[in-house]
Protein backbone atom coordinates (compact mmCIF):
# COMPACT_ATOMS: atom_id res chain seq x y z
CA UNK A 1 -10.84 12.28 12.73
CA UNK A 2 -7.09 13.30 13.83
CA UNK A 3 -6.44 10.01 14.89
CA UNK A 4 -6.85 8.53 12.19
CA UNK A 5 -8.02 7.98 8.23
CA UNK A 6 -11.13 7.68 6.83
CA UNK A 7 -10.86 4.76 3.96
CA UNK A 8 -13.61 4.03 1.64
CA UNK A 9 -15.93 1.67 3.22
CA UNK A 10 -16.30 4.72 6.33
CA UNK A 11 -13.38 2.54 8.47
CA UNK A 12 -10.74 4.76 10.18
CA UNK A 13 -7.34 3.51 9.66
CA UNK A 14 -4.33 4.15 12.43
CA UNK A 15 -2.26 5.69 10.58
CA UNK A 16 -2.11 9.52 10.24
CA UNK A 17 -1.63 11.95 7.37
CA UNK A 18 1.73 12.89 7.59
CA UNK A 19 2.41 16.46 8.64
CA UNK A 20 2.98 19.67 6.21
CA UNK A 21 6.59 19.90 7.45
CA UNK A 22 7.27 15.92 7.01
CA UNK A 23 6.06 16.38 3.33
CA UNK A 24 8.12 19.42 2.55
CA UNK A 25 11.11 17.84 4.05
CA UNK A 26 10.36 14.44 2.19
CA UNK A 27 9.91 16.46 -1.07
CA UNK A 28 12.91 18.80 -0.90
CA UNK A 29 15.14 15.51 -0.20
CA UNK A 30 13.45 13.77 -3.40
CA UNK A 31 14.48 17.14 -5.44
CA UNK A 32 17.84 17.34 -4.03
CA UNK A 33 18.26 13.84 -5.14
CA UNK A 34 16.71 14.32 -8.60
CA UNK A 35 18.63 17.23 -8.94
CA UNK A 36 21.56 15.93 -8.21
CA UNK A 37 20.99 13.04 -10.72
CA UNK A 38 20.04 15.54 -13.12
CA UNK A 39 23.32 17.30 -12.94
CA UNK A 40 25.58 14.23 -12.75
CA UNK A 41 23.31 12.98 -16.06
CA UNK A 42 24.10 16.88 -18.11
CA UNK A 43 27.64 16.76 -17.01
CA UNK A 44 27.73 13.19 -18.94
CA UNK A 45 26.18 13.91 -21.75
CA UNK A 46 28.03 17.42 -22.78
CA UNK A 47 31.40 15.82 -22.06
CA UNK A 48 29.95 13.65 -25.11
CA UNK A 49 28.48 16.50 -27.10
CA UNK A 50 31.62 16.53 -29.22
CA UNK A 51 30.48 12.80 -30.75
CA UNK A 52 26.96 14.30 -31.02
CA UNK A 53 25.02 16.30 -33.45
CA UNK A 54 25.20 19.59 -31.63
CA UNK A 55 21.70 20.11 -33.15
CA UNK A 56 20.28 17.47 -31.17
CA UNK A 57 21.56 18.86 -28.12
CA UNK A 58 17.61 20.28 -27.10
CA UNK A 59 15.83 16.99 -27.71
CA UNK A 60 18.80 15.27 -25.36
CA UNK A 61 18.47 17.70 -22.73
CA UNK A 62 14.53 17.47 -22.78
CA UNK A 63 14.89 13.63 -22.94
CA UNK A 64 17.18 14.02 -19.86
CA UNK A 65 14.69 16.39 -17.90
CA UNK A 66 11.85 13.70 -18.74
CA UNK A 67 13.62 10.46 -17.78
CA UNK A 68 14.79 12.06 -14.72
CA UNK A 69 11.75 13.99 -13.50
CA UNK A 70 8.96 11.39 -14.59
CA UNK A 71 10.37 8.05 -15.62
CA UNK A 72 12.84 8.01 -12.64
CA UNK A 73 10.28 9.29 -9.72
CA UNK A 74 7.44 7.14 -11.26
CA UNK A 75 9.71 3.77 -11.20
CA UNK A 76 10.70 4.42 -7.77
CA UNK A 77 7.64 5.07 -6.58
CA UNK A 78 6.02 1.75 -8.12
CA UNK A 79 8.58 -0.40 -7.01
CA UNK A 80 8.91 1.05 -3.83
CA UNK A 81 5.15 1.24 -3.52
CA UNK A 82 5.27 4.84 -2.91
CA UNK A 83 8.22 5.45 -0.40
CA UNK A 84 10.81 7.36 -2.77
CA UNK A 85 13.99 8.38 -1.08
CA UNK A 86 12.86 11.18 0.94
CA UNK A 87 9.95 9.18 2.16
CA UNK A 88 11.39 6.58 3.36
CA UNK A 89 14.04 9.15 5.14
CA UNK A 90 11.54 10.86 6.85
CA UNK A 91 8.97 7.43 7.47
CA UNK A 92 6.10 8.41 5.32
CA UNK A 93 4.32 6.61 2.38
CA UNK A 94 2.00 7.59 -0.60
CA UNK A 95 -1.03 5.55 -0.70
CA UNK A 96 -4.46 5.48 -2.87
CA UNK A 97 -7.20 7.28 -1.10
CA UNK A 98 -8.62 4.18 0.00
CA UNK A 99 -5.33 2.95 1.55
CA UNK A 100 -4.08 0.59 -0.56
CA UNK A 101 -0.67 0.72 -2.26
CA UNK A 102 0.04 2.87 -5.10
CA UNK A 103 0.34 1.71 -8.70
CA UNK A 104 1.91 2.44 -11.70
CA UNK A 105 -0.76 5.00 -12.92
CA UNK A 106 -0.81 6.69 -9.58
CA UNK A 107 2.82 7.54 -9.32
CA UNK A 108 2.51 8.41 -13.14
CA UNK A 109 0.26 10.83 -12.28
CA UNK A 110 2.09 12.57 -9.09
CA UNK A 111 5.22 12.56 -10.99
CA UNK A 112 3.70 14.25 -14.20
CA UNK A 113 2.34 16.89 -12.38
CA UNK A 114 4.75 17.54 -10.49
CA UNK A 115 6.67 19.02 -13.56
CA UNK A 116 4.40 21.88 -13.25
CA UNK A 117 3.67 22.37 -9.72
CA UNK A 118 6.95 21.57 -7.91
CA UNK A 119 9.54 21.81 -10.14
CA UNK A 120 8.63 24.81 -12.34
CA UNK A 121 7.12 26.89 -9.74
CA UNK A 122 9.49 25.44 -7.33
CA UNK A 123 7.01 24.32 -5.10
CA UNK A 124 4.82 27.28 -4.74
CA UNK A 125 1.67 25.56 -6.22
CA UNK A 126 2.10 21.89 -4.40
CA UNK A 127 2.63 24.23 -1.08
CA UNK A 128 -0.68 26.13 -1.42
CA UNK A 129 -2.34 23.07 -2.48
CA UNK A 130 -1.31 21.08 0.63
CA UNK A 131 -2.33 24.14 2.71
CA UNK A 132 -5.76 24.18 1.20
CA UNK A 133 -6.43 20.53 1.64
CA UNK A 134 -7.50 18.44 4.90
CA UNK A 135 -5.55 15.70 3.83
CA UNK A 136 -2.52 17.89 2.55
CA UNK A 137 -2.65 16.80 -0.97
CA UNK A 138 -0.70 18.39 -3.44
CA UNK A 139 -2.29 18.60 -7.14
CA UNK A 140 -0.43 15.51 -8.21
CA UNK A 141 -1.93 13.86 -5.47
CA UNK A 142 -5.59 15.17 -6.37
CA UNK A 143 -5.12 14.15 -9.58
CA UNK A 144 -3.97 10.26 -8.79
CA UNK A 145 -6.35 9.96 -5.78
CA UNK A 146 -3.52 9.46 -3.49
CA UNK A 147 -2.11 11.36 0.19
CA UNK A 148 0.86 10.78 2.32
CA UNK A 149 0.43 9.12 5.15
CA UNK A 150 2.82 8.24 8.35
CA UNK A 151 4.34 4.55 9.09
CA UNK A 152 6.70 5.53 11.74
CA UNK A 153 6.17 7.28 15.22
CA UNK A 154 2.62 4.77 15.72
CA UNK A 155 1.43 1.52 16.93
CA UNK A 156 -1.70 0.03 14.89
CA UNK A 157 -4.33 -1.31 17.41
CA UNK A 158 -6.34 -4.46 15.71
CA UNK A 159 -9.09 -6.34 17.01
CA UNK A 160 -8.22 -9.23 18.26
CA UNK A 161 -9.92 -12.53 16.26
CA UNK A 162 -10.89 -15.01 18.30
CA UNK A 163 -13.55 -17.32 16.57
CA UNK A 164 -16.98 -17.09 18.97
CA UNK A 165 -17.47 -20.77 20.05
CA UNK A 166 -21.28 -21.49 18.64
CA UNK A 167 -20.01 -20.43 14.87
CA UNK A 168 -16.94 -22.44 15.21
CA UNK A 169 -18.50 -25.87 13.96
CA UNK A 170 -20.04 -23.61 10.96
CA UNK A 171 -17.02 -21.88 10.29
CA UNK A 172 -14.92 -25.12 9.86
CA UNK A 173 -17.50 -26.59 7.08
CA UNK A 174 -18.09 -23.33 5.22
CA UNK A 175 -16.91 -22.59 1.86
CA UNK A 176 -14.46 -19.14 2.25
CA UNK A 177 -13.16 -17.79 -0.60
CA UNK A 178 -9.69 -15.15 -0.13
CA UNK A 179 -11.14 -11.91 0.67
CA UNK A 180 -9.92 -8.65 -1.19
CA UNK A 181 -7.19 -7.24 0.86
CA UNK A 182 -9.07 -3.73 0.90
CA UNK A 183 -12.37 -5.80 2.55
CA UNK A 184 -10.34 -8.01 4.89
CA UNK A 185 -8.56 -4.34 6.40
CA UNK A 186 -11.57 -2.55 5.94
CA UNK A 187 -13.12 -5.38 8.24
CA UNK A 188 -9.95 -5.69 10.80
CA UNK A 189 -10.36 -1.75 11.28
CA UNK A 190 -14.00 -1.53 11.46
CA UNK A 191 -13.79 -4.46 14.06
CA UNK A 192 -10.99 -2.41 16.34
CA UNK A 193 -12.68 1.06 15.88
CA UNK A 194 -16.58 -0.43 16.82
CA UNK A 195 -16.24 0.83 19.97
CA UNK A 196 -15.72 4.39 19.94
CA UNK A 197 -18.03 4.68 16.31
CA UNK A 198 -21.33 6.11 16.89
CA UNK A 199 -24.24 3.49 17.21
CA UNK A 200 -25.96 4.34 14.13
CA UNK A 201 -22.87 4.52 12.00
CA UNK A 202 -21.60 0.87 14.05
CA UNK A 203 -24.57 -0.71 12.91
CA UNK A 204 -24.65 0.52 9.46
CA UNK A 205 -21.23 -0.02 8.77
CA UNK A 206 -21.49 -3.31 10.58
CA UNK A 207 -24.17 -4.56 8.08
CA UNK A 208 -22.32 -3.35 5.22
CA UNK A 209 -18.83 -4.82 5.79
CA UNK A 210 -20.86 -8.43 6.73
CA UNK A 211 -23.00 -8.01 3.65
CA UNK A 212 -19.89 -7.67 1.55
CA UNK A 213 -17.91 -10.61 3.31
CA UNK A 214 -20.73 -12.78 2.81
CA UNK A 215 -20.06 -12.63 -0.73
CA UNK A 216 -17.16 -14.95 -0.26
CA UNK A 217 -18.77 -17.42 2.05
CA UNK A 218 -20.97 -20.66 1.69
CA UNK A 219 -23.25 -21.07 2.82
CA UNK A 220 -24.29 -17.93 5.01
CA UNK A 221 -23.78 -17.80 8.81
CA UNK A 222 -26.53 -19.12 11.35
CA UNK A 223 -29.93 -16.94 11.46
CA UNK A 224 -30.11 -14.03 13.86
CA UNK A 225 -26.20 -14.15 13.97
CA UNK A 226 -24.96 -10.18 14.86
CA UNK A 227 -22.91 -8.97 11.53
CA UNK A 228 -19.72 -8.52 13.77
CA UNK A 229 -19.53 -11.56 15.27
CA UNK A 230 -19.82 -12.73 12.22
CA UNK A 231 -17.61 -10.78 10.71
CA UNK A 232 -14.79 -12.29 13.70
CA UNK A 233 -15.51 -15.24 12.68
CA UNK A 234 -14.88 -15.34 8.64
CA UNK A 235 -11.62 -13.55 9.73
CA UNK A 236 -10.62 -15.72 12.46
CA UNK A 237 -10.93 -18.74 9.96
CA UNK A 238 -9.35 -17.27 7.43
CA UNK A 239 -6.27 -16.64 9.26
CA UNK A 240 -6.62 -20.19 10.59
CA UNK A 241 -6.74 -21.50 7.24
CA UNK A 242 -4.09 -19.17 5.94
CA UNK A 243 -1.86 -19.93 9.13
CA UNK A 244 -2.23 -23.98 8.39
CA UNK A 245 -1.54 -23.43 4.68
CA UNK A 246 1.55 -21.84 5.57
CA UNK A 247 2.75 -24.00 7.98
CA UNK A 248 1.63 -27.39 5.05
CA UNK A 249 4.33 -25.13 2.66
CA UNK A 250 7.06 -25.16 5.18
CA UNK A 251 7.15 -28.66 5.83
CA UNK A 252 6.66 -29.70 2.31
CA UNK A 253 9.64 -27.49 1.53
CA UNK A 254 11.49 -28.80 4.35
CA UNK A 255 11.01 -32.69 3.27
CA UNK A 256 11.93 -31.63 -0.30
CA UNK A 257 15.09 -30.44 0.79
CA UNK A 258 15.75 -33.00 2.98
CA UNK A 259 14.88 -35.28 -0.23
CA UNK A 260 17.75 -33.14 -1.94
CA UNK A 261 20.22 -33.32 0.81
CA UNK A 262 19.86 -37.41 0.59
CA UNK A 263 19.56 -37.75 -3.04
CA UNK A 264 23.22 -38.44 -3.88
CA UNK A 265 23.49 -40.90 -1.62
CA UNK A 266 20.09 -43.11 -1.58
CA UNK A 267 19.04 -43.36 -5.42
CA UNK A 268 18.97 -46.61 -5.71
CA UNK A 269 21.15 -48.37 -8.43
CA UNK A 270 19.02 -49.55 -11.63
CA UNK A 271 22.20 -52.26 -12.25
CA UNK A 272 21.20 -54.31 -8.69
């Protein structure tokens, strides 16, 4: 599985773990940059120890060390969904250990124990850790079920969806609810990576995606119909449907502000 990662429903996604050396690059760039910040931030607040309580002078500086080690990695993470400075420098991203993006509580997590095993053994720990581990996660990322992964230096390949011809006419009448973004990849990469699966792990996989997609579909698809196909289908209708929604927005919003643009000039005068 070098080519790839394993995601929860058994589906190999295209995009690799990133390397040891691209995550100990990425993480001495975030600590240069949090230790910079941490400087600047001391500097600050002695210059203004002379309006302060010199016995409060601990609980500052441990304040200081928390807001920049945890509150300030954690936020950036979140918002960033999980490409801090160094990351994004070096083209990786964190992600849950099912692919997804990562969430408040996950970057919580990394960032909290990182305290211990990057910053007070400077590194040491994480580096063993990532060593040890097929996925080269350090204990923050065991801890928040997350791994780095690359999004630079790779093309995706995804199936292509084009809706077989005798479910079309079903497809079009059947009720499709918005499938969970983790079942709609999990589907799209199962779907590009049936080919080189083994048969019995195809199939099973095969009737497990399609017995979770049918979940969000009314009614079912035609007896005897193979779970990928149908599985091509429900996607290739969804993006249909998604595709004309979009396109209904646009020109909605483009008559509206045509509507604006004329409005001065063509309200029509109560008076006459």
């Amino acid at each position: 599985m070098r080519d790839g990662i394993l995601i929860g429903e058994g589906v190999v996604l295209d995009a690799r773990p990133a390397s040891f050396l691209t995550r100990g690059l990425g993480v001495f760039l975030d600590m240069l940059a949090i230790f910079v910040l941490l400087l600047a931030t001391l500097l600050i607040t002695a210059r203004s120890l002379d309006v302060i309580d010199p016995d409060l002078a601990p609980a500052i500086g441990i304040a200081i060390a928390v807001l920049v080690m945890v509150v300030v990695p954690t936020t950036v993470e979140t918002l960033s969904r999980g490409r801090s400075l160094g990351k994004l420098a070096l083209g990786i991203r964190v992600v849950r250990d099912d692919g997804g993006p990562v969430r408040f509580r996950h970057a919580f997590l990394r960032a909290l124990v990182g305290i211990g095993e990057i910053w007070l053994t400077l590194g040491s720990v994480a580096l063993v850790a990532s060593l040890t581990n097929d996925r080269g996660k350090r204990l923050g990322d065991m801890a928040a079920g997350t791994y780095a992964i690359r999004v630079r230096g790779g093309k995706a390949t995804l199936a292509p969806l084009v809706m077989p011809p005798y479910l079309a006419a079903w497809a079009s009448r059947a009720d499709m609810r918005r499938l969970p973004d983790g079942l709609a990849l999990a589907a799209r990469q199962f779907l590009a990576r049936a080919g080189r699966l083994h048969p019995a792990s195809r199939v099973r996989l095969g009737q497990e995606l399609a017995g979770q997609v049918e979940r969000y579909v009314a009614p079912g698809p035609p007896p005897g119909t193979h779970p990928e196909t149908f599985l091509v289908a429900v996607l290739a209708e969804r993006r249909d449907r998604d595709r004309a929604t979009a396109q209904r927005m646009e020109a909605a919003a483009h008559e509206q502000a045509e509507l604006l643009h004329r409005l001065p000039y063509s309200v029509p005068d109560p008076s006459r």
